[in-house]
C-alpha atoms as a PDB file:
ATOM      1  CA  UNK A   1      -8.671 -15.704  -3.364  1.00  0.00           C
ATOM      2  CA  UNK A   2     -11.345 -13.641  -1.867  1.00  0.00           C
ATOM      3  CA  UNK A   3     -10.643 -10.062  -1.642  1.00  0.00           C
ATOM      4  CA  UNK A   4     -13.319  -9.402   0.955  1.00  0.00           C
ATOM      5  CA  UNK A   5     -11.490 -11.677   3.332  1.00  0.00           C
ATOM      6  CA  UNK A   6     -10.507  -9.959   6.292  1.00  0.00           C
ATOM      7  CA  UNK A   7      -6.850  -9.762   7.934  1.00  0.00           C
ATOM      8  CA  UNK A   8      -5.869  -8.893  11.622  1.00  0.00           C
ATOM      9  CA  UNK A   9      -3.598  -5.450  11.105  1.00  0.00           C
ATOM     10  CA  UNK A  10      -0.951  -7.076  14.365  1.00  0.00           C
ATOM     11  CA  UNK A  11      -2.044  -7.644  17.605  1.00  0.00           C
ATOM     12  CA  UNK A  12      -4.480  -5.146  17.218  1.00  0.00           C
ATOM     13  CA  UNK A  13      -8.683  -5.274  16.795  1.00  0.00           C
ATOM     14  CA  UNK A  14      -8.601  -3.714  13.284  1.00  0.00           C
ATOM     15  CA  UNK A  15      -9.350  -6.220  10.359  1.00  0.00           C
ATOM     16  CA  UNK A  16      -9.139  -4.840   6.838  1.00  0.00           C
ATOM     17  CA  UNK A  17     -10.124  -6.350   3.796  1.00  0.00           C
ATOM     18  CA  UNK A  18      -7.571  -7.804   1.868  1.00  0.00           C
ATOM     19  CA  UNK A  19      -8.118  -5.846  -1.224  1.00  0.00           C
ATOM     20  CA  UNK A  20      -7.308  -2.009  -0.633  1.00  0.00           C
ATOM     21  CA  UNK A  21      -7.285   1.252  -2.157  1.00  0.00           C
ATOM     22  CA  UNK A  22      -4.563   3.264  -2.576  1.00  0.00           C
ATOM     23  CA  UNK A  23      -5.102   7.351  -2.154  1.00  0.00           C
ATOM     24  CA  UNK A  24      -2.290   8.102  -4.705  1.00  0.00           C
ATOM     25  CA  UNK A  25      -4.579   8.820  -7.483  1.00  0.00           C
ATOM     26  CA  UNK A  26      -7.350  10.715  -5.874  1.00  0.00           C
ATOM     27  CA  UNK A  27      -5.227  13.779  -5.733  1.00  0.00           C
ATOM     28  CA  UNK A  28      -4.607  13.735  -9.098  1.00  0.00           C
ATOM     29  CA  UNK A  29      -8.175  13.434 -10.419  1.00  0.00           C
ATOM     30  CA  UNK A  30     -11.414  15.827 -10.407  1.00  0.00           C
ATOM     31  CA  UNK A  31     -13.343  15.700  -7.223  1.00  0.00           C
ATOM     32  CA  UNK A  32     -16.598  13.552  -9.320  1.00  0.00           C
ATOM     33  CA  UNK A  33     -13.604  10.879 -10.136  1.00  0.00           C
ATOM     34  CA  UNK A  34     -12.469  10.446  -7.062  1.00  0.00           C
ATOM     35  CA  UNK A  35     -15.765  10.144  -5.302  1.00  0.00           C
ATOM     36  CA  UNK A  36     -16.901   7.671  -7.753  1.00  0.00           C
ATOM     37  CA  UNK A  37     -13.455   5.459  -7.250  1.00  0.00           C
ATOM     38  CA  UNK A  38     -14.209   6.009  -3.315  1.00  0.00           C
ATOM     39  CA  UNK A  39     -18.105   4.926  -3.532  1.00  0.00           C
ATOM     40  CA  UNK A  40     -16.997   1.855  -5.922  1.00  0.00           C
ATOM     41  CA  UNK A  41     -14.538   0.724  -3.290  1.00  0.00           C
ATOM     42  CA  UNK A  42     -17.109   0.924  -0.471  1.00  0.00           C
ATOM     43  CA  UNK A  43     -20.027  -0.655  -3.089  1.00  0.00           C
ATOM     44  CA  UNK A  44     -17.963  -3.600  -3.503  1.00  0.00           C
ATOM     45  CA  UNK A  45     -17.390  -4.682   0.069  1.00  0.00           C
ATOM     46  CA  UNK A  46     -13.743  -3.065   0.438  1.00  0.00           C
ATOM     47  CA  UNK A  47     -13.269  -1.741   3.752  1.00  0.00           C
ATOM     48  CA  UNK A  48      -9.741   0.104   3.742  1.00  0.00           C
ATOM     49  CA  UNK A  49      -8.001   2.944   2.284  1.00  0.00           C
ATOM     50  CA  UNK A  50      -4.719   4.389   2.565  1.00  0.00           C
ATOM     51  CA  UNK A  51      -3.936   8.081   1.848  1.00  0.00           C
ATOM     52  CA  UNK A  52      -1.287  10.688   2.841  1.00  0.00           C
ATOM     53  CA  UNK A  53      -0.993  14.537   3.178  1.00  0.00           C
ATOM     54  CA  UNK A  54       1.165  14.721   0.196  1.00  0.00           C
ATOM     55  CA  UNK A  55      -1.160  13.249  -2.283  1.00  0.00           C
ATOM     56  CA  UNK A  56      -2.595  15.754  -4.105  1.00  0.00           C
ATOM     57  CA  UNK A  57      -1.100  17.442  -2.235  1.00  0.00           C
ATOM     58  CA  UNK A  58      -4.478  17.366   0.706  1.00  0.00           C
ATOM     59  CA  UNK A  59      -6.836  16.463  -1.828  1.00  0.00           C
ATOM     60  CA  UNK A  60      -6.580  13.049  -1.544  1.00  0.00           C
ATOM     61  CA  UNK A  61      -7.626  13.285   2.469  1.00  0.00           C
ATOM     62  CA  UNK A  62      -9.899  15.785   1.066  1.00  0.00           C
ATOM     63  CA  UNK A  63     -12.234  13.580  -1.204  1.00  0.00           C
ATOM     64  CA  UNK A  64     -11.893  10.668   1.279  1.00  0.00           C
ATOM     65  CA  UNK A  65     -13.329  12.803   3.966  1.00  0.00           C
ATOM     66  CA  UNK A  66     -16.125  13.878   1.698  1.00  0.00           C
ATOM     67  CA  UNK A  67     -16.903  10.747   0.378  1.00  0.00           C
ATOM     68  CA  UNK A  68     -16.963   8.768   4.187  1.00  0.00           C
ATOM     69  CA  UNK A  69     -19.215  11.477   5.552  1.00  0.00           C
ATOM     70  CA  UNK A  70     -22.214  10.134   6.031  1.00  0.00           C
ATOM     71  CA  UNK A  71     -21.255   6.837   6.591  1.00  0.00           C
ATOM     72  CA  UNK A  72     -20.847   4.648   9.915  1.00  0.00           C
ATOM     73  CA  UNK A  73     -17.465   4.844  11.129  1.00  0.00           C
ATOM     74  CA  UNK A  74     -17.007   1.610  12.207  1.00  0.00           C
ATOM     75  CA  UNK A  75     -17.809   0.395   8.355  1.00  0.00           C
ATOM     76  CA  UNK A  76     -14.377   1.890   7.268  1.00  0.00           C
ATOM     77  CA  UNK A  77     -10.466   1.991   7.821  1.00  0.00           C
ATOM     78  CA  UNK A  78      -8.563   4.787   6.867  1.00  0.00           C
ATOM     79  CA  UNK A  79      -4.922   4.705   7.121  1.00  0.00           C
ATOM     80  CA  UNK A  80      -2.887   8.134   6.707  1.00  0.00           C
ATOM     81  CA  UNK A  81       0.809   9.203   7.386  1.00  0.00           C
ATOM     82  CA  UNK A  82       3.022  11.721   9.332  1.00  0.00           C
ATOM     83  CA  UNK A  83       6.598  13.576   8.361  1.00  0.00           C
ATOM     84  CA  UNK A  84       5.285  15.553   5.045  1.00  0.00           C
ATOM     85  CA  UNK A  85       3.755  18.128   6.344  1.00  0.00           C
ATOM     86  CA  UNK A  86       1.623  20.294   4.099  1.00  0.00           C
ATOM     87  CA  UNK A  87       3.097  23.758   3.694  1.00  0.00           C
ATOM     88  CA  UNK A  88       1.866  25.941   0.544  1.00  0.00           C
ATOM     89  CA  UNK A  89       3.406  28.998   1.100  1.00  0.00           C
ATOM     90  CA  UNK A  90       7.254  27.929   1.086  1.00  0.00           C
ATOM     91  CA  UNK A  91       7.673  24.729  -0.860  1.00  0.00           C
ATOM     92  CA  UNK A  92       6.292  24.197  -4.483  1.00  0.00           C
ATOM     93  CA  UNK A  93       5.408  20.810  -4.117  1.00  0.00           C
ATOM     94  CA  UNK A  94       3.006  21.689  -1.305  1.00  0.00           C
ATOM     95  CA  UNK A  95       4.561  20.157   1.874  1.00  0.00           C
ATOM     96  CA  UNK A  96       7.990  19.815   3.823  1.00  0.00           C
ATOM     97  CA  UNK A  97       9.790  16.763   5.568  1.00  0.00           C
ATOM     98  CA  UNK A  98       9.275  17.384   9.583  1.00  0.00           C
ATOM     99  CA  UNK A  99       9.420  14.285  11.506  1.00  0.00           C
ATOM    100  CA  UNK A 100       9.572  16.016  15.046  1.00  0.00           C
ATOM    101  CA  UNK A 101       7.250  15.645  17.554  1.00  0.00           C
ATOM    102  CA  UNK A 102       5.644  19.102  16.628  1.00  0.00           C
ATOM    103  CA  UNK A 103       5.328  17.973  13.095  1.00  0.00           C
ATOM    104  CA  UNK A 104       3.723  14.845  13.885  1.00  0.00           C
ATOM    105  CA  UNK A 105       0.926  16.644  15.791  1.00  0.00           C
ATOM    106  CA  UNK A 106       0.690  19.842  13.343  1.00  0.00           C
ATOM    107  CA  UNK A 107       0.304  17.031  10.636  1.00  0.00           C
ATOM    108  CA  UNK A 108      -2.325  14.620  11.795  1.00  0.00           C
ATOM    109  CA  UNK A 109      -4.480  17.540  13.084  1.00  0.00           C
ATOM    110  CA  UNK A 110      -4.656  18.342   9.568  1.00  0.00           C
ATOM    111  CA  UNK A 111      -5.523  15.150   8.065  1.00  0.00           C
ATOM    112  CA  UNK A 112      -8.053  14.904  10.544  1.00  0.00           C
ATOM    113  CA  UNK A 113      -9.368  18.297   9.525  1.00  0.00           C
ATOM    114  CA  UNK A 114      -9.145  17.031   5.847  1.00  0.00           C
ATOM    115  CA  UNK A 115     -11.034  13.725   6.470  1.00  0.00           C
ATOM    116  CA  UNK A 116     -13.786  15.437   8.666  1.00  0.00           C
ATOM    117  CA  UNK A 117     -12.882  12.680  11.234  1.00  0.00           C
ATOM    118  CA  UNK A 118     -11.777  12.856  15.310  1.00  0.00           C
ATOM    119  CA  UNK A 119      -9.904   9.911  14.588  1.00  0.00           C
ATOM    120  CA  UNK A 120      -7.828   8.064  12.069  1.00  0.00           C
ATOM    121  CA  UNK A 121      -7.256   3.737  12.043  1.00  0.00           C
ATOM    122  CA  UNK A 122      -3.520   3.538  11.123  1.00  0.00           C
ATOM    123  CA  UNK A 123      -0.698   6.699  11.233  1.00  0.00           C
ATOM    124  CA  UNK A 124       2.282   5.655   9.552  1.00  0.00           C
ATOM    125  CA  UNK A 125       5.816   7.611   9.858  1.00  0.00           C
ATOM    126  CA  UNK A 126       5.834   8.069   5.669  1.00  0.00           C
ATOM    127  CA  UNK A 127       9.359   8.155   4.009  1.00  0.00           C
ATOM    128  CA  UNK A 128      12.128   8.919   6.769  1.00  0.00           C
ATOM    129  CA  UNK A 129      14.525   7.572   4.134  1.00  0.00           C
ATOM    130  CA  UNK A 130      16.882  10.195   5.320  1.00  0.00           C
ATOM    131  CA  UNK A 131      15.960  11.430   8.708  1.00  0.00           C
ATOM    132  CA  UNK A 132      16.111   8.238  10.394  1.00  0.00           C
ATOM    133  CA  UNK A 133      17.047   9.158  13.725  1.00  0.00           C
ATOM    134  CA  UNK A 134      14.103  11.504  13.881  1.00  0.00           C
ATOM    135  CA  UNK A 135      11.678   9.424  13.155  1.00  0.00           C
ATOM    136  CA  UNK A 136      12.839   6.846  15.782  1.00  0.00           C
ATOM    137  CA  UNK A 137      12.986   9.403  18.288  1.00  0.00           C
ATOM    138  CA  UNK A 138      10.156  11.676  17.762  1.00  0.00           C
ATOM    139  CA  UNK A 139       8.007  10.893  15.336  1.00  0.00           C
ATOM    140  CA  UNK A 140       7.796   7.322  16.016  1.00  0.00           C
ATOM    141  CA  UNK A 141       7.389   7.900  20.427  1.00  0.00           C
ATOM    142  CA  UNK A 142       4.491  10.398  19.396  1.00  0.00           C
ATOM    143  CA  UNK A 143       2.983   7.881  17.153  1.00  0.00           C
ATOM    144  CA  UNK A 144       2.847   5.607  20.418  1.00  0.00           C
ATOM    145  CA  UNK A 145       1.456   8.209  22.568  1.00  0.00           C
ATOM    146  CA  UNK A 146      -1.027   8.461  20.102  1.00  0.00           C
ATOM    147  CA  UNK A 147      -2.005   4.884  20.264  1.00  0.00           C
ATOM    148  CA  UNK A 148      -1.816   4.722  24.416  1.00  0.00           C
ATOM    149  CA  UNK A 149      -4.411   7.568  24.382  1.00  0.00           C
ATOM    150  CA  UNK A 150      -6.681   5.866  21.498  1.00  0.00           C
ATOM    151  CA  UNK A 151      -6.489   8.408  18.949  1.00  0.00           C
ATOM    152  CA  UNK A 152      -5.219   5.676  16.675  1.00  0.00           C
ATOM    153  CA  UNK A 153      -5.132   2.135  16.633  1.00  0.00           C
ATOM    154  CA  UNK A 154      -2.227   0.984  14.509  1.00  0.00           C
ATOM    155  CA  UNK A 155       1.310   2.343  13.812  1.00  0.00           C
ATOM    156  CA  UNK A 156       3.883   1.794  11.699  1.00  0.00           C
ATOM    157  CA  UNK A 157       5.919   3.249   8.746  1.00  0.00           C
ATOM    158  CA  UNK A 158       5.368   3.338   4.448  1.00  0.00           C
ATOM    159  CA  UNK A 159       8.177   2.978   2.763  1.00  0.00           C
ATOM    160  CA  UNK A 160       9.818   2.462  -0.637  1.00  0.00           C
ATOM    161  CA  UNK A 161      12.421   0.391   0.691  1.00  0.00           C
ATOM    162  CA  UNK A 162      12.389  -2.911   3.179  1.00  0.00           C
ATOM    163  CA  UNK A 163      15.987  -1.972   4.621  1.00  0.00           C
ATOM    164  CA  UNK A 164      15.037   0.716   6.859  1.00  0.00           C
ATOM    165  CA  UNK A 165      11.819  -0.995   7.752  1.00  0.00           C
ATOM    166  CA  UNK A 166      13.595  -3.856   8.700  1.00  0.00           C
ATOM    167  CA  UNK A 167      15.784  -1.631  11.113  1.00  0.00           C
ATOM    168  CA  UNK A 168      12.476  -0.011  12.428  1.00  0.00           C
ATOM    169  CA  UNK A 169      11.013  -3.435  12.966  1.00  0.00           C
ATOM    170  CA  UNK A 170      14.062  -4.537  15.382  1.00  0.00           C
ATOM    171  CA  UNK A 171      14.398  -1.044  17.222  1.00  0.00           C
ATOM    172  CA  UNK A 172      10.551  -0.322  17.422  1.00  0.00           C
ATOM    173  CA  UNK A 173       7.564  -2.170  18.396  1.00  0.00           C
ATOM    174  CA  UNK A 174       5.224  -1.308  15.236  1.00  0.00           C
ATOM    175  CA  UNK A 175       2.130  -2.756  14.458  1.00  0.00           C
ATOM    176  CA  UNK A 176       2.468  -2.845  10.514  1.00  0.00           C
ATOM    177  CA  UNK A 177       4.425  -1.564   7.455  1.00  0.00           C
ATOM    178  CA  UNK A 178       2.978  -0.426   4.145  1.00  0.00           C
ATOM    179  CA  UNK A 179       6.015  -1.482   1.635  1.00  0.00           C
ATOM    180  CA  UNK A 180       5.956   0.040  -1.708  1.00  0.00           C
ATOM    181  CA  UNK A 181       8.511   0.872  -4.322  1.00  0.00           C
ATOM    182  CA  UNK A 182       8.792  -2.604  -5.944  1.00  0.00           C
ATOM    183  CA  UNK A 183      10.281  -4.252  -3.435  1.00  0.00           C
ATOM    184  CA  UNK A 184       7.796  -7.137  -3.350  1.00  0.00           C
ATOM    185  CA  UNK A 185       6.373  -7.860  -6.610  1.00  0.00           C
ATOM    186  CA  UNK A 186       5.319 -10.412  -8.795  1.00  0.00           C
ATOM    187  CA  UNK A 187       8.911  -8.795 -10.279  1.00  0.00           C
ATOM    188  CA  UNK A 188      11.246  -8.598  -7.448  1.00  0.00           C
ATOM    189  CA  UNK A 189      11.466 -10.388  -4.418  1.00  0.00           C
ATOM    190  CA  UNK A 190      14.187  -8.630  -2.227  1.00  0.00           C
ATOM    191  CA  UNK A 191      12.464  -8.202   0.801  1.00  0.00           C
ATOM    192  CA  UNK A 192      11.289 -11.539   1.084  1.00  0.00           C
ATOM    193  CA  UNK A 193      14.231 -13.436   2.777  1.00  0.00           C
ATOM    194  CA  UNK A 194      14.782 -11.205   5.648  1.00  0.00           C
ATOM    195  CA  UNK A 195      11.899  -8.437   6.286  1.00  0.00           C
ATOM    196  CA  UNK A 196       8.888 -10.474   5.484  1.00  0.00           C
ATOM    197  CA  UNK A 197      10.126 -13.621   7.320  1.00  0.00           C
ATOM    198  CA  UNK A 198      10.874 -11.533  10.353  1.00  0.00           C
ATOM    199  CA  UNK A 199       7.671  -9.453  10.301  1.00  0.00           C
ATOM    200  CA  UNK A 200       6.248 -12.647  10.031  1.00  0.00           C
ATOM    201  CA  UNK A 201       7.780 -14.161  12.790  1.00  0.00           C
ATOM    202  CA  UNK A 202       7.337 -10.734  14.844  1.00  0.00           C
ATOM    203  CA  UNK A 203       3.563 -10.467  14.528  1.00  0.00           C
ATOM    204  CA  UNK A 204       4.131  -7.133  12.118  1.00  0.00           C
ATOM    205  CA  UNK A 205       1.473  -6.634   9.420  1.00  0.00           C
ATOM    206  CA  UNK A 206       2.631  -5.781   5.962  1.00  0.00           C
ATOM    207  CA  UNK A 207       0.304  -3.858   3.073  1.00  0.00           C
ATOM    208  CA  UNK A 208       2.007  -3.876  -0.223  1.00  0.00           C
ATOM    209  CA  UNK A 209       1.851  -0.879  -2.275  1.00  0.00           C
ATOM    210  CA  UNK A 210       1.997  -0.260  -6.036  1.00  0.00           C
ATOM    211  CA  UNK A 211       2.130  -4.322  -6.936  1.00  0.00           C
ATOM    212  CA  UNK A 212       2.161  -3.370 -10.948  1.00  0.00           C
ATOM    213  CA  UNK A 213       4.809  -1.178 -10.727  1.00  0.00           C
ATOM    214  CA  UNK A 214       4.197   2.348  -9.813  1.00  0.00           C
ATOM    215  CA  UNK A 215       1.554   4.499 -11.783  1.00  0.00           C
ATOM    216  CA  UNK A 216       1.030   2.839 -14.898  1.00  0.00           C
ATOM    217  CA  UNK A 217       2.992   0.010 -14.199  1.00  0.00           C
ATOM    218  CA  UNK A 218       4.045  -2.534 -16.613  1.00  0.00           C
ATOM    219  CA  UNK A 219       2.460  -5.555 -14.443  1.00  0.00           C
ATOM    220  CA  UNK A 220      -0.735  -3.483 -15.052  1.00  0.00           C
ATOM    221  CA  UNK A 221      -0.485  -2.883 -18.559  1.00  0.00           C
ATOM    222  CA  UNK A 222      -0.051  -6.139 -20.402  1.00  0.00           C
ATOM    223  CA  UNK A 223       3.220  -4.515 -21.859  1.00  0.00           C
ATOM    224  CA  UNK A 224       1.696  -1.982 -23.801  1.00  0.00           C
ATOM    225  CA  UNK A 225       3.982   0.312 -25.383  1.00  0.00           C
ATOM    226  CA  UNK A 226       5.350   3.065 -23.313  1.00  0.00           C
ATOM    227  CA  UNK A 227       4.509   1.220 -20.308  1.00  0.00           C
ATOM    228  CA  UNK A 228       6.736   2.601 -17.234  1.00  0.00           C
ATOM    229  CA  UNK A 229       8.447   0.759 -14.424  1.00  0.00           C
ATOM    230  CA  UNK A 230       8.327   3.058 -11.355  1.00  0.00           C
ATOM    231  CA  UNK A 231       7.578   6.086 -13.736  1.00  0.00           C
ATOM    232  CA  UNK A 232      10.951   4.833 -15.629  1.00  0.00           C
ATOM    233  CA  UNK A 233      11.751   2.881 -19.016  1.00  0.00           C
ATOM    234  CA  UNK A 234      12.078  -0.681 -17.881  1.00  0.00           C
ATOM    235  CA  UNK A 235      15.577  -2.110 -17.997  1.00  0.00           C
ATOM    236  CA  UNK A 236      16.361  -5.037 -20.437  1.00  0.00           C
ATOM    237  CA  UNK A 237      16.450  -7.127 -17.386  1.00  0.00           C
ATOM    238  CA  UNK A 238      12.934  -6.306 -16.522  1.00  0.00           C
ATOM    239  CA  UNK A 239      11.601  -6.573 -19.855  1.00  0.00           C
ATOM    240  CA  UNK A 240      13.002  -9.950 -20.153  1.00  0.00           C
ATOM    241  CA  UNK A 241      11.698 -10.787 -17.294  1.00  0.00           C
ATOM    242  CA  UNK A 242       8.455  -9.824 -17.438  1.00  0.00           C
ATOM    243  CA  UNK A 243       8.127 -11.043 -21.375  1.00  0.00           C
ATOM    244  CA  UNK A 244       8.990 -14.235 -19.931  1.00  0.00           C
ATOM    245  CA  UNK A 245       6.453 -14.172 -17.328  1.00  0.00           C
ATOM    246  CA  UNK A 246       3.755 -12.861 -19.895  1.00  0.00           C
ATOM    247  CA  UNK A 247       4.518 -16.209 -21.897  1.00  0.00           C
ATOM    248  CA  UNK A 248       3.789 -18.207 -18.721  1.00  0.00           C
ATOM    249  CA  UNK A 249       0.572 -16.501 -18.243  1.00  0.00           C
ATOM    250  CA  UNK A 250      -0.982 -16.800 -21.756  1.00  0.00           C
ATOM    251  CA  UNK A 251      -0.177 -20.227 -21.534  1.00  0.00           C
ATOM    252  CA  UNK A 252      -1.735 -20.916 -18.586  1.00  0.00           C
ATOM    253  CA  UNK A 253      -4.877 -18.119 -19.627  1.00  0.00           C
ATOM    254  CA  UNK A 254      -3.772 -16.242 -16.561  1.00  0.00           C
ATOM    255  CA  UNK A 255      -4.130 -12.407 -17.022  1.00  0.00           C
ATOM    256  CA  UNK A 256      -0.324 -10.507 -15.693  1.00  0.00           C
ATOM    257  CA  UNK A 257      -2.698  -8.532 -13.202  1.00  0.00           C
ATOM    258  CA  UNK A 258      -4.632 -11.412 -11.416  1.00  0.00           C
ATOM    259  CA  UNK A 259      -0.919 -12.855 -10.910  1.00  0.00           C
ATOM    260  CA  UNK A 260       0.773  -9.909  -9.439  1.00  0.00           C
ATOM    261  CA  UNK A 261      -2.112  -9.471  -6.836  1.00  0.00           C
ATOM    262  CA  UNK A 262      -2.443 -12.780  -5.508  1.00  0.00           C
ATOM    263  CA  UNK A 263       1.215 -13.742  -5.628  1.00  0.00           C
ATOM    264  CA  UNK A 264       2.028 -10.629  -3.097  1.00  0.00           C
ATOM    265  CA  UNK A 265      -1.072 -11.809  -0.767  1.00  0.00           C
ATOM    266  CA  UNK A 266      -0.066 -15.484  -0.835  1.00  0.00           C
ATOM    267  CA  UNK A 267       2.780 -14.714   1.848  1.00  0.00           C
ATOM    268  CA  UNK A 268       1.480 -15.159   5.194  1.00  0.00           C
ATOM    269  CA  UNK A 269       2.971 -11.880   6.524  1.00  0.00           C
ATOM    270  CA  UNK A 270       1.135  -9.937   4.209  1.00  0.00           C
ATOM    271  CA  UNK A 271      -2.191  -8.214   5.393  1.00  0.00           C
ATOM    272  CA  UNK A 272      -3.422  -6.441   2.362  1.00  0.00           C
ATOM    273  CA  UNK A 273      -2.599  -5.212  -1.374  1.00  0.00           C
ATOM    274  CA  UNK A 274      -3.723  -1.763  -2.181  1.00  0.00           C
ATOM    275  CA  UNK A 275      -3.528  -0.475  -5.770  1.00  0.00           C
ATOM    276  CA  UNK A 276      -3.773   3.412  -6.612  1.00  0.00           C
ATOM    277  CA  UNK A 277      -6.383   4.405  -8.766  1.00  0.00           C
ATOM    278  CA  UNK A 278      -8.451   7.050  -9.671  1.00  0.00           C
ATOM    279  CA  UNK A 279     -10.797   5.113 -11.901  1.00  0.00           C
ATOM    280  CA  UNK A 280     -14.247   3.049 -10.639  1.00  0.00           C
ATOM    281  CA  UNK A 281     -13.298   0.232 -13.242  1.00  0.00           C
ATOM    282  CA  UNK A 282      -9.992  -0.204 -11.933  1.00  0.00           C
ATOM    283  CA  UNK A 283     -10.897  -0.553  -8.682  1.00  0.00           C
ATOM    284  CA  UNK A 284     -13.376  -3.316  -9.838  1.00  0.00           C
ATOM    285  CA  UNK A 285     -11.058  -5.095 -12.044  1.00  0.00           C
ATOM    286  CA  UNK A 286      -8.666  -5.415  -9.319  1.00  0.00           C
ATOM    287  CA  UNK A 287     -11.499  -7.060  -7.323  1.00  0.00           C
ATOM    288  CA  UNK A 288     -12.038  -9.469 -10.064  1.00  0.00           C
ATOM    289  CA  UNK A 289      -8.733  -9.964 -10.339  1.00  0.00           C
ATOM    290  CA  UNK A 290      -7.795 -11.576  -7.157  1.00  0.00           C
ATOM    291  CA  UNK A 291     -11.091 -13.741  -7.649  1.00  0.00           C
ATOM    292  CA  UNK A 292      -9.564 -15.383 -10.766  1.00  0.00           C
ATOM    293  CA  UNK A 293      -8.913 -18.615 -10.555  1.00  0.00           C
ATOM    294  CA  UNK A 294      -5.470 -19.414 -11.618  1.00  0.00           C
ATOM    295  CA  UNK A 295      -3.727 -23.207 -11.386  1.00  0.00           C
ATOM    296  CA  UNK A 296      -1.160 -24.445  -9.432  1.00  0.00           C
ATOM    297  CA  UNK A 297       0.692 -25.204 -12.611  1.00  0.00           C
ATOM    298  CA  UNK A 298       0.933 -21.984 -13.450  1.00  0.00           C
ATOM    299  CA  UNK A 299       3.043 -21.384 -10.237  1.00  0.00           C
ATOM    300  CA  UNK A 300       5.274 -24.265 -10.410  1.00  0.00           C
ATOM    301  CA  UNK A 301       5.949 -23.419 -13.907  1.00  0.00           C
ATOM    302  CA  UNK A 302       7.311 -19.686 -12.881  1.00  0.00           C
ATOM    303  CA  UNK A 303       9.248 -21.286 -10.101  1.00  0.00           C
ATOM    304  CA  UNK A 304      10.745 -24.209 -12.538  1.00  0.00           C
ATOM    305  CA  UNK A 305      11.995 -21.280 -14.902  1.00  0.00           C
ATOM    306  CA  UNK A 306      13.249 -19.224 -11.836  1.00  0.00           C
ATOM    307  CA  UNK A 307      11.138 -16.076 -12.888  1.00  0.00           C
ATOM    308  CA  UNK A 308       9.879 -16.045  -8.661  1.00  0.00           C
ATOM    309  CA  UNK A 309      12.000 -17.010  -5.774  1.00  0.00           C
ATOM    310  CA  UNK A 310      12.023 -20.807  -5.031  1.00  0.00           C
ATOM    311  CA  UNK A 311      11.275 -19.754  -1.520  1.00  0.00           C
ATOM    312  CA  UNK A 312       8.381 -17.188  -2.174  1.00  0.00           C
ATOM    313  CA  UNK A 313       4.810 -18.602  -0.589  1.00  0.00           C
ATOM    314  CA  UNK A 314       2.474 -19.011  -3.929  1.00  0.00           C
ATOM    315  CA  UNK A 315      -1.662 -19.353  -3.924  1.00  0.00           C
ATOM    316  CA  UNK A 316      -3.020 -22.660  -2.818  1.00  0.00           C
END
């Protein structure tokens, strides 16, 4: 696979580069780290990175904005989000659910202050898990009031669950989804039957977030000790699983993490992969990773064993 390939976000003109980076990470590292994950992303070819207003919480748009200064606009794509706004002085974790239409606008003129930008690529509606009917009626009519005046190009919602999404793809008319969570994985394959196959059919772009697992996910790991599932001890299911997996891929001389990338890029509804990381060389192993070249055998031998959905699209 070539993770410089780049994939139409809808029906609109932006075209990001398969490979992404995730702005998870960046808040949580000095400001030289997270520069030097940023430049590495940008040396490579990598056009597109996603960020938030709660990571960090702000310095993740922070060190983006820093880092994109002096470069041409048109030579990146930064996606950010709406509905946790950032609010120091009452909330210890630095920023409050507000998904109305006053929110929405409060919160992107912040990012946009953060990222030293008068624009932003992609605004997605980020977590409504529980304030659903807000976010279809006020966040998600600003959002495209936003995109009728130009102020952004794509829209959409990030999520750690394909449910809701699925529900905002048949109510709204977004232009892409970031899915995280596990919910598409080399692992688990829930949303593939009904949310990918209807974004698919709908024209809806999907990113995939955290594709090892969360932060320091066991995909990314090569089952080290200690290694977390979604920041939680793996269940026995999950470590069978992914022992059994493991044994397919040393057999085969496949590494885990070249596997989980390309398998979640292999189905036609999905745009890109992005990967949180506050590290240079993880940023350029994941590049190498979806260049390795891994057999068809491989493949057939995880579906034979029924350790990936029969119907899940594989690498050709």
């Amino acid at each position: 696979m070539n993770p410089l390939e780049k994939m139409q976000i809808g029906k609109t003109d932006l075209y990001v580069t398969r490979l992404g980076l995730g702005g998870t990470a960046l808040g949580r590292v000095s400001n030289d780290h997270a520069i030097a994950t940023i430049q590495k992303t940008f040396e490579l070819g990598i056009n597109f990175i996603d960020t938030a207003p709660s990571y960090g919480p702000g310095r993740s748009e922070f060190y983006i904005g820093h880092a994109v200064a002096e470069r041409k606009r048109e030579s990146f794509i930064i996606s950010t989000k709406v509905g946790k706004l950032l609010d120091f002085g009452t909330t210890q974790r630095g920023w409050e659910f507000d998904f109305s239409r006053k929110g929405v606008k409060r919160s992107l003129e912040s990012s946009l202050s953060n990222l030293g930008l008068d624009k932003v690529d992609i605004l997605l509606i980020h977590d409504p898990d529980d304030h659903y009917n807000q976010a279809l009626t006020e966040a998600y009519p600003a959002l495209v009031d936003l995109r009728s005046k130009g102020i952004v190009k794509a829209i959409g919602f990030g999520m750690n669950q394909w449910e809701m999404e699925l529900r905002f793809a048949k109510e709204a008319d977004p232009d892409c989804f970031l899915l995280a969570g596990g919910r598409y994985t080399l692992l688990e394959q829930g949303a593939l039957t009904e949310f990918l196959s209807f974004c698919h059919k709908k024209g809806i772009s999907v990113i995939i977030g955290t594709p090892f697992g969360g932060r320091g996910g066991i995909l990314a790991t090569d089952l080290q000790e200690g290694a977390k599932y979604f920041q939680r001890e793996p269940t026995l299911e999950i470590l069978t699983k992914i022992h059994q997996i493991k044994t397919v891929c040393d057999r085969h001389h496949v590494p885990l993490k070249a596997a989980a990338l390309q398998f979640v890029l292999a189905h036609p509804a999905v745009s890109a992969v992005i990967s949180g990381t506050g590290k240079p060389s993880h940023v350029e192993e994941n590049f190498h990773m979806i260049q390795y070249s891994i057999p068809q055998a491989f493949w057939k031998e995880l579906r034979d064993k029924g350790l990936i959905s029969a119907e899940a699209p594989v690498p050709n």
